[in-house]
C-alpha atoms as a PDB file:
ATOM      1  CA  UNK A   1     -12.011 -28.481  51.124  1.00  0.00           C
ATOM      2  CA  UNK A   2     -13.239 -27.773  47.583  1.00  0.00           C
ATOM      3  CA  UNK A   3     -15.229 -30.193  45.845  1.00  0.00           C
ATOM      4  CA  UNK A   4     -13.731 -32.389  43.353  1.00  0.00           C
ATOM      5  CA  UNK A   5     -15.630 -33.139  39.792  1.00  0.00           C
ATOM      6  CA  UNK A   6     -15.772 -35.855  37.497  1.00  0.00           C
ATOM      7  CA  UNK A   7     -16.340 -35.014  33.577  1.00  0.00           C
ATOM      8  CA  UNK A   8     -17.669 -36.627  30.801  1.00  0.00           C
ATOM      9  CA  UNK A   9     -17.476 -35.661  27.107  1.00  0.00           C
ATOM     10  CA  UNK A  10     -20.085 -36.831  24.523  1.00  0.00           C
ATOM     11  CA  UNK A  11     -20.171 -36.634  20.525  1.00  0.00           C
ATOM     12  CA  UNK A  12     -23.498 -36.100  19.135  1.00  0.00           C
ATOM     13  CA  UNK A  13     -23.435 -37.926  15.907  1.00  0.00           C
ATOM     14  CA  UNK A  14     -24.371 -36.294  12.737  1.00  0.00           C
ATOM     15  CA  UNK A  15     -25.846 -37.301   9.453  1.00  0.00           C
ATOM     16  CA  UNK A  16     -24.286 -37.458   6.115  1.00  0.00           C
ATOM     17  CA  UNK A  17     -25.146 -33.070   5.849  1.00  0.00           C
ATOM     18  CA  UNK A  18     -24.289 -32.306   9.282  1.00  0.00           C
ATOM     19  CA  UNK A  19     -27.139 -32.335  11.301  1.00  0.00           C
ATOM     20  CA  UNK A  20     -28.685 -34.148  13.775  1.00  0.00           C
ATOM     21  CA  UNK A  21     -32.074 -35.158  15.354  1.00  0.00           C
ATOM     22  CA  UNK A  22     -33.315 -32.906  18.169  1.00  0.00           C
ATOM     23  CA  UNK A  23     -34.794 -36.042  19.375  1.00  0.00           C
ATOM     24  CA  UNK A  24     -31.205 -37.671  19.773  1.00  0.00           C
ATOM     25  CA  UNK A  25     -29.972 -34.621  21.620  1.00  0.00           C
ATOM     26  CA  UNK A  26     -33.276 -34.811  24.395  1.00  0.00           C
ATOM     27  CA  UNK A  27     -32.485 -38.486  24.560  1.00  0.00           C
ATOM     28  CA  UNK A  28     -28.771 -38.254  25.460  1.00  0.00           C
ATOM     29  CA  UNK A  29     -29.790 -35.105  27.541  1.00  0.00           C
ATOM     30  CA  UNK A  30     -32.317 -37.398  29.704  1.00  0.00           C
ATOM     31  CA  UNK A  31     -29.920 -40.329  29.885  1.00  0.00           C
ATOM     32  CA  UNK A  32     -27.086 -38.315  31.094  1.00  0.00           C
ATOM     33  CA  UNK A  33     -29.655 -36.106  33.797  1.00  0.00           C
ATOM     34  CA  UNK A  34     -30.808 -39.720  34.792  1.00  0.00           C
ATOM     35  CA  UNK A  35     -26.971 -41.043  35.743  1.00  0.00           C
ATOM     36  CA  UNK A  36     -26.215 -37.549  37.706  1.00  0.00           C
ATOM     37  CA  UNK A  37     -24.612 -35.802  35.085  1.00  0.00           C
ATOM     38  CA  UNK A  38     -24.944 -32.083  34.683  1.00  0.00           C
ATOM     39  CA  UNK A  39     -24.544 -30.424  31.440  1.00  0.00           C
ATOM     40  CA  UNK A  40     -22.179 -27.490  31.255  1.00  0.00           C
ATOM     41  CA  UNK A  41     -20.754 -26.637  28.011  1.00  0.00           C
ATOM     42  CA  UNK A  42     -21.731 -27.479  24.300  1.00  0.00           C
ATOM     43  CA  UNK A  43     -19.469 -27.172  21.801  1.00  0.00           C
ATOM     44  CA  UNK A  44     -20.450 -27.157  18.072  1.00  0.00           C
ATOM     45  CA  UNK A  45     -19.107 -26.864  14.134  1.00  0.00           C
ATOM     46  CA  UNK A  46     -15.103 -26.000  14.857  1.00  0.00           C
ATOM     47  CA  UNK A  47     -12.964 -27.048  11.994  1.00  0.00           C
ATOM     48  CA  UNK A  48     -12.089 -30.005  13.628  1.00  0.00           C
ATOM     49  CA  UNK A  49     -15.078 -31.571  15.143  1.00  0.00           C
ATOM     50  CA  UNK A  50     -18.791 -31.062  12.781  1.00  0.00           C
ATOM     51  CA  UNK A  51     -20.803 -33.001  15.738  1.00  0.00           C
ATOM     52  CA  UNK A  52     -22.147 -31.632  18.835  1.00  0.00           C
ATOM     53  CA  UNK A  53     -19.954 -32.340  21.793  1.00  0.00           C
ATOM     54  CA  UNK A  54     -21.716 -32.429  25.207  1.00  0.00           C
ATOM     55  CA  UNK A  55     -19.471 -31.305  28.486  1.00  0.00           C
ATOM     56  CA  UNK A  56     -21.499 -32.783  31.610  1.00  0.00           C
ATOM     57  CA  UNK A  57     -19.742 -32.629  35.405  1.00  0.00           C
ATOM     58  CA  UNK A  58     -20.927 -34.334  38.208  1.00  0.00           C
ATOM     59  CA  UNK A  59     -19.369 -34.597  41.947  1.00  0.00           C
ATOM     60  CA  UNK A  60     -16.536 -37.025  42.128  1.00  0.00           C
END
């Protein structure tokens, strides 16, 4: 049987110039490690989304 995986999909907010706190980033980092979340994918600046978005999986 193959395992089955839960996601979850989290928008960094930005300031008013785009960028964002490297402190936010560990934080949200942390919090997610600490519920069982594993990071997999970040995407950043397409032409539709200027914020970070975090990809975590964890076993459903």
């Amino acid at each position: 049987m193959s395992t089955q995986w839960k996601y979850q999909v989290v928008e960094l907010k930005t300031g008013l110039m785009g960028g964002f706190k490297l402190e936010a980033l560990q934080e949200e980092l942390d919090k997610q490690g600490r519920n069982g979340w594993e990071l997999v994918n970040v995407v950043h600046a397409t032409p539709t989304v200027s914020s970070p978005t975090l990809i975590f999986k964890k076993e459903a």
